[in-house]
PDB file of N, CA and C in Angstrom:
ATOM      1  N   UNK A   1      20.616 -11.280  18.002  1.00  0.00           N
ATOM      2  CA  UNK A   1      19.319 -10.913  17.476  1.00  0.00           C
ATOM      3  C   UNK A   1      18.278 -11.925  17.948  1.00  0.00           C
ATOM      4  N   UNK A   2      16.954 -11.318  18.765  1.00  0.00           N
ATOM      5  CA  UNK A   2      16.057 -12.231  18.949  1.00  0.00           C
ATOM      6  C   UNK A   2      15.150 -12.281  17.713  1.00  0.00           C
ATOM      7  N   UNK A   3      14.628 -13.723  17.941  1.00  0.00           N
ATOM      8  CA  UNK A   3      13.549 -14.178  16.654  1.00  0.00           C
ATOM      9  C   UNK A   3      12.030 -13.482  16.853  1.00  0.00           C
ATOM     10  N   UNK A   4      11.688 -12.968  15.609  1.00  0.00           N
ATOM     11  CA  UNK A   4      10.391 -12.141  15.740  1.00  0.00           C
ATOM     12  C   UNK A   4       9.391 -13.369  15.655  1.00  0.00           C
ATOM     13  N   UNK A   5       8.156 -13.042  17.009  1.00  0.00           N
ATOM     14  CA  UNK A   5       6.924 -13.850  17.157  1.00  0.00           C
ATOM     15  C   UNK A   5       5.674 -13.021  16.747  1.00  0.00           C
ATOM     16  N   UNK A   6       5.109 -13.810  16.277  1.00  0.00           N
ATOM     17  CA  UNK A   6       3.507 -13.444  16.035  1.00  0.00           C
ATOM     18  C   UNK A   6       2.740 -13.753  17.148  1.00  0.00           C
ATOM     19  N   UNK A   7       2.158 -12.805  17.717  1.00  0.00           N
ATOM     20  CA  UNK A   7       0.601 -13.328  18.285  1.00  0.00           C
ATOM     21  C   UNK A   7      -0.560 -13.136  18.222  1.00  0.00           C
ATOM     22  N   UNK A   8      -1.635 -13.754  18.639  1.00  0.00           N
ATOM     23  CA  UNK A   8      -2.713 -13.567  18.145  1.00  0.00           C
ATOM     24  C   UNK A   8      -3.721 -13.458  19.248  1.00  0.00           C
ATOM     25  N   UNK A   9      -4.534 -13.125  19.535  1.00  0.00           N
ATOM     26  CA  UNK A   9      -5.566 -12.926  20.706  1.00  0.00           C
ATOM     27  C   UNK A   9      -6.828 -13.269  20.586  1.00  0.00           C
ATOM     28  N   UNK A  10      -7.171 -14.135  20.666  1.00  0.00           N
ATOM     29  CA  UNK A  10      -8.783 -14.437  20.378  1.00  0.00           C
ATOM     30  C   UNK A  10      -9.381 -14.342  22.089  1.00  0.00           C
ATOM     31  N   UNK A  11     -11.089 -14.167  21.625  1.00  0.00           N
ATOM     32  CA  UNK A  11     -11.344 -14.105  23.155  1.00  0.00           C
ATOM     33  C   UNK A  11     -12.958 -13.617  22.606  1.00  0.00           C
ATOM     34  N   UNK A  12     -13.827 -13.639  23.359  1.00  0.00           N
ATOM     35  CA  UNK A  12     -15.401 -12.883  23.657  1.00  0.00           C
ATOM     36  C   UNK A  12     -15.033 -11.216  23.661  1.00  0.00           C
ATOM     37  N   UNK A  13     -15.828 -10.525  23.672  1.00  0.00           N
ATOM     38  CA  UNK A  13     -15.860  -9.115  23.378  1.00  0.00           C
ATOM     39  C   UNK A  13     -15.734  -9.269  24.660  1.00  0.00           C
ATOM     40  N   UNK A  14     -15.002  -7.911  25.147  1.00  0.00           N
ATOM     41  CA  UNK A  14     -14.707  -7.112  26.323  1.00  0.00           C
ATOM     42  C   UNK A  14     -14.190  -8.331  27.458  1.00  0.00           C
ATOM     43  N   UNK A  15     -13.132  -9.071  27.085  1.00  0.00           N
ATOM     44  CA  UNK A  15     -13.082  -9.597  28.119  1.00  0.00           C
ATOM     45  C   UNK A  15     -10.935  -9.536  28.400  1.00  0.00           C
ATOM     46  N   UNK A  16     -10.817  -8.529  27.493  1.00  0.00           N
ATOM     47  CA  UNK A  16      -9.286  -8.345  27.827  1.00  0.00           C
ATOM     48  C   UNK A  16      -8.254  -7.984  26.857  1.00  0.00           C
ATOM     49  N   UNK A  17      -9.240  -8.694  25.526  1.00  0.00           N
ATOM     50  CA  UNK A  17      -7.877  -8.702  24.564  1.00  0.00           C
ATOM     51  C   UNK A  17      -7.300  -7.346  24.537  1.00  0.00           C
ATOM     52  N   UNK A  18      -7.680  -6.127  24.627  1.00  0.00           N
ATOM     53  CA  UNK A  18      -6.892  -4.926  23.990  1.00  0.00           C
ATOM     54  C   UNK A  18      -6.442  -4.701  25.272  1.00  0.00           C
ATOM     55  N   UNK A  19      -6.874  -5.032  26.205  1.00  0.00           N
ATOM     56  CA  UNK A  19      -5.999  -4.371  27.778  1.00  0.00           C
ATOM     57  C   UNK A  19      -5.136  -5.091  27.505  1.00  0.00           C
ATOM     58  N   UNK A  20      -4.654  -6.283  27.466  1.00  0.00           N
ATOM     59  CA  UNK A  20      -3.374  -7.216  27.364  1.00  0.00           C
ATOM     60  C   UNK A  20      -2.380  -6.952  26.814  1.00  0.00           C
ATOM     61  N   UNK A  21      -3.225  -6.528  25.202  1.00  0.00           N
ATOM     62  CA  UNK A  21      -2.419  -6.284  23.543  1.00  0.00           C
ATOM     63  C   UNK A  21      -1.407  -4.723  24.661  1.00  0.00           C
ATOM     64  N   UNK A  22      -2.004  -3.604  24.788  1.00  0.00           N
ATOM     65  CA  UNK A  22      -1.218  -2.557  25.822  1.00  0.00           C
ATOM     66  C   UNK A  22      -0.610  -2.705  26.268  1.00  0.00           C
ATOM     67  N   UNK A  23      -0.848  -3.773  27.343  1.00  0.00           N
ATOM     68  CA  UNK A  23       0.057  -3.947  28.595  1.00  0.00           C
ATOM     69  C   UNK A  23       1.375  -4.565  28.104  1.00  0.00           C
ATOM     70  N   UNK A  24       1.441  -5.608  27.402  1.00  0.00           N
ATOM     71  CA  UNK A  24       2.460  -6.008  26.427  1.00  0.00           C
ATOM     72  C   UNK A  24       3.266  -4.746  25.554  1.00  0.00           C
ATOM     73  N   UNK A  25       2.805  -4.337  24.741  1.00  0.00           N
ATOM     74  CA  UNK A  25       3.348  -3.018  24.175  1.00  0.00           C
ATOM     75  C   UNK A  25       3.610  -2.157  25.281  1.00  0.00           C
ATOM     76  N   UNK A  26       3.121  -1.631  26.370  1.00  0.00           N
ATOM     77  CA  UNK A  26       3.605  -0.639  27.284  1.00  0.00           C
ATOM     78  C   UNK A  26       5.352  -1.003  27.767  1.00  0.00           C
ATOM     79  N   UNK A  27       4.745  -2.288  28.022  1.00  0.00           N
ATOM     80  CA  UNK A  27       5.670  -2.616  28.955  1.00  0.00           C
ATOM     81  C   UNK A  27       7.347  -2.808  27.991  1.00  0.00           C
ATOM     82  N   UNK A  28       6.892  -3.317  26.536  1.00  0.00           N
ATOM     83  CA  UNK A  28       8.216  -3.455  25.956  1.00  0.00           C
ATOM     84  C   UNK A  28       8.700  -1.878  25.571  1.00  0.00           C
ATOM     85  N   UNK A  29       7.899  -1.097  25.449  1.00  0.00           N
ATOM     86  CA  UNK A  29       8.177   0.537  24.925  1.00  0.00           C
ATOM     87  C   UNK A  29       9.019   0.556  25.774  1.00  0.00           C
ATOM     88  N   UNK A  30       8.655   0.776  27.606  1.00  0.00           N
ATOM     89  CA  UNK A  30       9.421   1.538  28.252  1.00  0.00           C
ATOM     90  C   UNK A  30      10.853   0.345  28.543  1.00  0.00           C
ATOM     91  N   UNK A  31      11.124  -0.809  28.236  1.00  0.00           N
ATOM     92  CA  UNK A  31      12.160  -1.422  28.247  1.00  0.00           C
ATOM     93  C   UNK A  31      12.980  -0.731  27.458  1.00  0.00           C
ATOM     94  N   UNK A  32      12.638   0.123  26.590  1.00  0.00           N
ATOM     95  CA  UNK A  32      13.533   0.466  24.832  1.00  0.00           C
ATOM     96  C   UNK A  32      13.826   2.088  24.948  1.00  0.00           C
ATOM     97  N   UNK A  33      12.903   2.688  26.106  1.00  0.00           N
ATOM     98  CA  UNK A  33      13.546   4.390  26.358  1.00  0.00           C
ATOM     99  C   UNK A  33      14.608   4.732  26.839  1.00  0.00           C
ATOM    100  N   UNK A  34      15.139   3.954  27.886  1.00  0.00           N
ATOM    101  CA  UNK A  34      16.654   3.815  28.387  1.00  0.00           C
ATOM    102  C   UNK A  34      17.692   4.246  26.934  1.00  0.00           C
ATOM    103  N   UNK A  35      17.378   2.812  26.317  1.00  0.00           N
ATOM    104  CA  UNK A  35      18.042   2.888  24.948  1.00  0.00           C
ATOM    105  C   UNK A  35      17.983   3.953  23.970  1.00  0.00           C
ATOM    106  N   UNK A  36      16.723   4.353  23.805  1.00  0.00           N
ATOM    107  CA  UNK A  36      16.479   5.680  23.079  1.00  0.00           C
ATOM    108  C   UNK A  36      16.836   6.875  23.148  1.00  0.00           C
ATOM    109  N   UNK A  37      17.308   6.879  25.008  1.00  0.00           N
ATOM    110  CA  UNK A  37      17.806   8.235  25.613  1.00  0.00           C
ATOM    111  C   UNK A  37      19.054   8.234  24.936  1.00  0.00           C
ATOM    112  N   UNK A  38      19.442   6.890  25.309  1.00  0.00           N
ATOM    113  CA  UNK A  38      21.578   6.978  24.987  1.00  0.00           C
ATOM    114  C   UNK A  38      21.478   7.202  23.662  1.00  0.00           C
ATOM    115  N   UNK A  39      20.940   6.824  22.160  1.00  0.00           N
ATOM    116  CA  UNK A  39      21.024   6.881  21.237  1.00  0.00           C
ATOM    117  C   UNK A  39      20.744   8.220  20.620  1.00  0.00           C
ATOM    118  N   UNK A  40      19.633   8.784  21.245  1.00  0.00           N
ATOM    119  CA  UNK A  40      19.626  10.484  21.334  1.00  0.00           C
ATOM    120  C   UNK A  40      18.208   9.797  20.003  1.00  0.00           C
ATOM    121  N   UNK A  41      17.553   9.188  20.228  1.00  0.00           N
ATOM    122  CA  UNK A  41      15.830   8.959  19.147  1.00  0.00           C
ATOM    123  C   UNK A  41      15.176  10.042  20.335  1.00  0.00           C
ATOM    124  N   UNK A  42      14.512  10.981  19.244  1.00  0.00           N
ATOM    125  CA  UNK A  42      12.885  11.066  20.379  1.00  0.00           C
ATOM    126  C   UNK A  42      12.335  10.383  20.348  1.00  0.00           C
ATOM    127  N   UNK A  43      11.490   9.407  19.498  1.00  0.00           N
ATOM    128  CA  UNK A  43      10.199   8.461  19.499  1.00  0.00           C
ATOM    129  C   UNK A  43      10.681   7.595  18.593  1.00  0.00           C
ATOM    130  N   UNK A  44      10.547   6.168  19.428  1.00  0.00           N
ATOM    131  CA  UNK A  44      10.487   4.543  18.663  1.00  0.00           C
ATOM    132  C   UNK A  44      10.287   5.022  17.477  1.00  0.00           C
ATOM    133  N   UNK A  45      10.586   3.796  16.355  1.00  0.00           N
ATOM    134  CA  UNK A  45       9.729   3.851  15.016  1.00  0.00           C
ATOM    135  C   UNK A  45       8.654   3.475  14.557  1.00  0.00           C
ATOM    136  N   UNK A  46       7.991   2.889  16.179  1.00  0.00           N
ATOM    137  CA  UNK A  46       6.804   2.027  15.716  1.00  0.00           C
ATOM    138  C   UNK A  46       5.914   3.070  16.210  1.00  0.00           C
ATOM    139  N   UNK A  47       6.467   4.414  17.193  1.00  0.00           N
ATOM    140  CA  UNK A  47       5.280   5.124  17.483  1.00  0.00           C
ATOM    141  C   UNK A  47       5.024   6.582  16.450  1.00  0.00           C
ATOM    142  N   UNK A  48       6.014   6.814  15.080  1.00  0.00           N
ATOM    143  CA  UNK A  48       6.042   7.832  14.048  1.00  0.00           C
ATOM    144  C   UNK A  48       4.441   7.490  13.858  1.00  0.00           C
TER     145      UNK A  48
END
């Protein structure tokens, strides 16, 4: 079991934070569909 992290994003308006916050979440979603296929989930639980 990995240890759950918090992060936090500070920054000026429009200079990235929510493109980042995505790109992070995109990228761990599609690490976890592989897994989802074999397990037979349609959709994560974080995307109900």
């Amino acid at each position: 079991s990995k240890p759950h992290v918090n992060v936090g994003t500070i920054g000026h308006v429009e200079h990235g934070k929510t493109t980042l916050t995505a790109a992070i979440t995109k990228r761990e979603k599609l690490k976890l569909l592989p897994l989802m296929k074999l397990i037979k989930l349609s959709k994560p639980m974080f995307l109900l």
